[in-house]
N, C-alpha and C. Protein backbone atom coordinates (compact mmCIF):
# COMPACT_ATOMS: atom_id res chain seq x y z
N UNK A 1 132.23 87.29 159.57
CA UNK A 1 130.79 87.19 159.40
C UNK A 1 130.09 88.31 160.17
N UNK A 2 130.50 88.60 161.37
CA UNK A 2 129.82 89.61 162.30
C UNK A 2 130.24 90.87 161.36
N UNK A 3 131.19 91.23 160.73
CA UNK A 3 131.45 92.40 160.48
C UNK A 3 130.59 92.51 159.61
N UNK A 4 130.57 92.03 158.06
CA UNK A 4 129.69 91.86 157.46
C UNK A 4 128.19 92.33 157.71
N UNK A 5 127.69 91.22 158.71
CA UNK A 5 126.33 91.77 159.37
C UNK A 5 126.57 93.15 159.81
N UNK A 6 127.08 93.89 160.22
CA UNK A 6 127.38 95.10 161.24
C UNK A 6 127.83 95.90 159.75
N UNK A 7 128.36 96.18 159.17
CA UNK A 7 128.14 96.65 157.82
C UNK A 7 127.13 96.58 157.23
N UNK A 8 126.53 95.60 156.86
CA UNK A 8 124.85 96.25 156.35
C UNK A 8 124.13 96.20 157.25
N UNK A 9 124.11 96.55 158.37
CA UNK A 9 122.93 97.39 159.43
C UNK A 9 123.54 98.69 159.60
N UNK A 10 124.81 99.16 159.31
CA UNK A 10 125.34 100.48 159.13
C UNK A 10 124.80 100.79 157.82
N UNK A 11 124.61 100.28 156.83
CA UNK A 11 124.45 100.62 155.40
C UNK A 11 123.09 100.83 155.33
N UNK A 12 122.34 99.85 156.22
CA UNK A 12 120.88 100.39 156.31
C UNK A 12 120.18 101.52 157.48
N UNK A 13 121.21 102.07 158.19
CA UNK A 13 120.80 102.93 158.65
C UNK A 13 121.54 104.56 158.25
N UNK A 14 122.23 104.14 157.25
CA UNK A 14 122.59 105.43 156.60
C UNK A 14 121.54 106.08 156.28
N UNK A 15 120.87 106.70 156.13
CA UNK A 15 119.94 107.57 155.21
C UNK A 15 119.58 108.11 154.05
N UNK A 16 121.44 108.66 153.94
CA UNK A 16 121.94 109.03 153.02
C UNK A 16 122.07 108.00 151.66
N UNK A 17 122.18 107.17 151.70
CA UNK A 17 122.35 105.70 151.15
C UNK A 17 121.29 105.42 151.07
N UNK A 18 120.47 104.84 152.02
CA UNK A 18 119.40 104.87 151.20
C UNK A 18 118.16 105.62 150.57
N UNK A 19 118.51 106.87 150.66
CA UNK A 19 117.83 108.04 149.89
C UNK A 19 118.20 107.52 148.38
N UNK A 20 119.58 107.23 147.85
CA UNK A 20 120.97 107.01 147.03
C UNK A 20 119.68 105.79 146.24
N UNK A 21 119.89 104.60 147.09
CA UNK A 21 119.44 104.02 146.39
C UNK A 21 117.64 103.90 146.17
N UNK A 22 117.31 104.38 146.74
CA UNK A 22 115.75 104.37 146.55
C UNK A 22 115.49 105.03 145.20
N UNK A 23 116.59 106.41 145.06
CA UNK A 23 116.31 107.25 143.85
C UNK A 23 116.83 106.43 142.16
N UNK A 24 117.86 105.42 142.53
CA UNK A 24 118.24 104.86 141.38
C UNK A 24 116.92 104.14 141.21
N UNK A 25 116.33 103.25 142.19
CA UNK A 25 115.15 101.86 141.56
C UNK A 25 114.56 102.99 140.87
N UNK A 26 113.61 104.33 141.67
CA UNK A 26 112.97 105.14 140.78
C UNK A 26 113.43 105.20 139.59
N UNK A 27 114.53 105.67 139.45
CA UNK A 27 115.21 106.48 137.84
C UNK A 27 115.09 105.33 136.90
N UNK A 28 115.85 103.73 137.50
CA UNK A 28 115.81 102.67 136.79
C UNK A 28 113.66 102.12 136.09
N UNK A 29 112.73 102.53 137.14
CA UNK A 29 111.51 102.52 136.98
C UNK A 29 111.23 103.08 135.80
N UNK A 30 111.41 104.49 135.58
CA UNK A 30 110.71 105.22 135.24
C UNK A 30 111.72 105.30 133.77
N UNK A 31 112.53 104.96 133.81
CA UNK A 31 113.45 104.31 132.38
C UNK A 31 112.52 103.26 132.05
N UNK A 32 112.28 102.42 132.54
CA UNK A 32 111.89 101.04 131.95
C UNK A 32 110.62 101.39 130.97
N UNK A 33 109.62 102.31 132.27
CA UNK A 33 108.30 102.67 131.51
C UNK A 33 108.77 103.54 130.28
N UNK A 34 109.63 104.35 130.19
CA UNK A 34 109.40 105.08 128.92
C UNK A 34 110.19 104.73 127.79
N UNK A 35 111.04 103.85 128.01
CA UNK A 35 111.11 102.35 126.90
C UNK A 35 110.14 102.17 126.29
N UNK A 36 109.36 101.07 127.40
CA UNK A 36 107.99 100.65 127.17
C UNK A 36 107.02 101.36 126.45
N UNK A 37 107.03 102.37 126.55
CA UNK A 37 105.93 103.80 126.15
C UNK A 37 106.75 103.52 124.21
N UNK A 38 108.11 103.84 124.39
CA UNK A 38 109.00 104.09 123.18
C UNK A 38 108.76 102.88 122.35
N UNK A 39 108.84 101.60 122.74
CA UNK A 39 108.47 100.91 122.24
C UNK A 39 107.47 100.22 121.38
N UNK A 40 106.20 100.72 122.09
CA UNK A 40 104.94 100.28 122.04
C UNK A 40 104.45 101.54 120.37
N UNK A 41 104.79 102.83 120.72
CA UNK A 41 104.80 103.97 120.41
C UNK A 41 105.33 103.39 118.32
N UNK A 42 106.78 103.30 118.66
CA UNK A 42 107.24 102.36 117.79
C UNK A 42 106.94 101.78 116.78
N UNK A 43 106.32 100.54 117.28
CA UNK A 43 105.74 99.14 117.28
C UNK A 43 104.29 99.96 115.90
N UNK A 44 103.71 100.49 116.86
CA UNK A 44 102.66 101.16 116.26
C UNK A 44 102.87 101.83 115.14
N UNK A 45 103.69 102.38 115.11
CA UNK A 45 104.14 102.83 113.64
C UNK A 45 104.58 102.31 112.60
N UNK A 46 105.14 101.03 112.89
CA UNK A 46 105.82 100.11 111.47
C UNK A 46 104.63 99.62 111.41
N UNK A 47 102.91 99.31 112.46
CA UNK A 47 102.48 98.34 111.66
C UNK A 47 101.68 99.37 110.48
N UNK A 48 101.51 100.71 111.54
CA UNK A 48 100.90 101.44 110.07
C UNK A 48 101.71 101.59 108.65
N UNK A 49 102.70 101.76 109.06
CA UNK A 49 103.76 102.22 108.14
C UNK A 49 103.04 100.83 106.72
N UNK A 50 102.92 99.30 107.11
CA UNK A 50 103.44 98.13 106.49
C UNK A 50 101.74 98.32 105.95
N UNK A 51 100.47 98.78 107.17
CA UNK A 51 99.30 98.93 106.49
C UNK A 51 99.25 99.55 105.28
N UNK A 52 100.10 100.71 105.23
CA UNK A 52 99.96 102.07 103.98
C UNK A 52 100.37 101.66 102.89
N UNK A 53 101.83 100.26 103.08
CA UNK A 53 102.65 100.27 101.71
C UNK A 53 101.84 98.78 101.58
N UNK A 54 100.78 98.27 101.82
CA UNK A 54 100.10 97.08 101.74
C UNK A 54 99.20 97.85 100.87
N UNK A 55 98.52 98.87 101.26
CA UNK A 55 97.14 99.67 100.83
C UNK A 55 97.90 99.50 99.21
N UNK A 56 98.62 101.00 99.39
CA UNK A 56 98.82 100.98 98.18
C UNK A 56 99.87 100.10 97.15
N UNK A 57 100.18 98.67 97.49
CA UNK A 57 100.28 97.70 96.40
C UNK A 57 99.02 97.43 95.95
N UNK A 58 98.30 97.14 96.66
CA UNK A 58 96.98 96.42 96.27
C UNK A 58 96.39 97.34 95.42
N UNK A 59 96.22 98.43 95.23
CA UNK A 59 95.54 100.05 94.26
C UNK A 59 97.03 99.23 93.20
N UNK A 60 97.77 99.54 93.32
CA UNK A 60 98.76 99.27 92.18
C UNK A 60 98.32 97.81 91.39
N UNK A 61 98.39 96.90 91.85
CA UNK A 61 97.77 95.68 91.27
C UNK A 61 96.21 95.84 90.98
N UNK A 62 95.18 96.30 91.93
CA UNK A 62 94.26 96.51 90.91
C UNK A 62 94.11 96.98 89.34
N UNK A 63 94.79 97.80 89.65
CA UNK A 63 95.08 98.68 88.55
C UNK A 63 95.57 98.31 87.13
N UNK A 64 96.82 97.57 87.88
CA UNK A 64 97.41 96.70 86.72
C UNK A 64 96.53 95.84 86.13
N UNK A 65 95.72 94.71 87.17
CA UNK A 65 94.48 94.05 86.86
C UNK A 65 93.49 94.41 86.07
N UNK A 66 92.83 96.13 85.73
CA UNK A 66 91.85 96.61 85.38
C UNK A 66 93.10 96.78 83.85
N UNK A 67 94.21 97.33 84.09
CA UNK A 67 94.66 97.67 82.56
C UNK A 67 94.81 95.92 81.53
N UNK A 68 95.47 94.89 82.09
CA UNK A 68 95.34 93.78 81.50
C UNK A 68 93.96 93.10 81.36
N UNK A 69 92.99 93.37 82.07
CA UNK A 69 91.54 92.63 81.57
C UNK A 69 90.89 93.68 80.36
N UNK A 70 91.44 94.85 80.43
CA UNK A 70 90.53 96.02 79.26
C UNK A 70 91.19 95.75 78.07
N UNK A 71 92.83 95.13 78.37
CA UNK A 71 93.70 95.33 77.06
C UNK A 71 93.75 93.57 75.98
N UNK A 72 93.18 92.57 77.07
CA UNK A 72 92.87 91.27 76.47
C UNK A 72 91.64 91.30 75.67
N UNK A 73 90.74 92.00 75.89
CA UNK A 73 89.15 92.11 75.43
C UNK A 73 89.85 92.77 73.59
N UNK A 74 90.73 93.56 73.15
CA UNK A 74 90.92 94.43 72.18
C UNK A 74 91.47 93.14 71.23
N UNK A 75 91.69 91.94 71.63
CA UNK A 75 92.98 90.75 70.54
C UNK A 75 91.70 90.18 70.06
């Protein structure tokens, strides 16, 4: 048990070590955010993507709509 303790108060007064690990939380940080960024970024694009191919069904079915109401009026 003492050693243990006496091993991480050596581990925390390395410097070196914890330079080591201070720089991973950063790297692991700054990964997460540009996920996040990637994600969001993403996200944003399928809903336009689903807006555009929504737009133009609806022009397509109008359409169809305007050719079947002009072509019932002719019987």
């Amino acid at each position: 048990m003492q050693r243990e303790i006496s091993k991480k108060e050596q581990s925390l007064l390395n410097p070196e070590k914890v330079k080591k690990e201070t720089k991973t939380k950063e790297v692991i940080k700054e990964a997460e955010a540009i996920t996040k960024s990637d994600l969001t970024t993403q996200i944003h694009d399928l809903k336009m993507s689903i807006a555009q191919e929504l737009s133009d069904l609806a022009e397509k079915v109008a359409s169809e709509a305007k050719k079947i109401h002009c072509n019932s009026g002719s019987y």
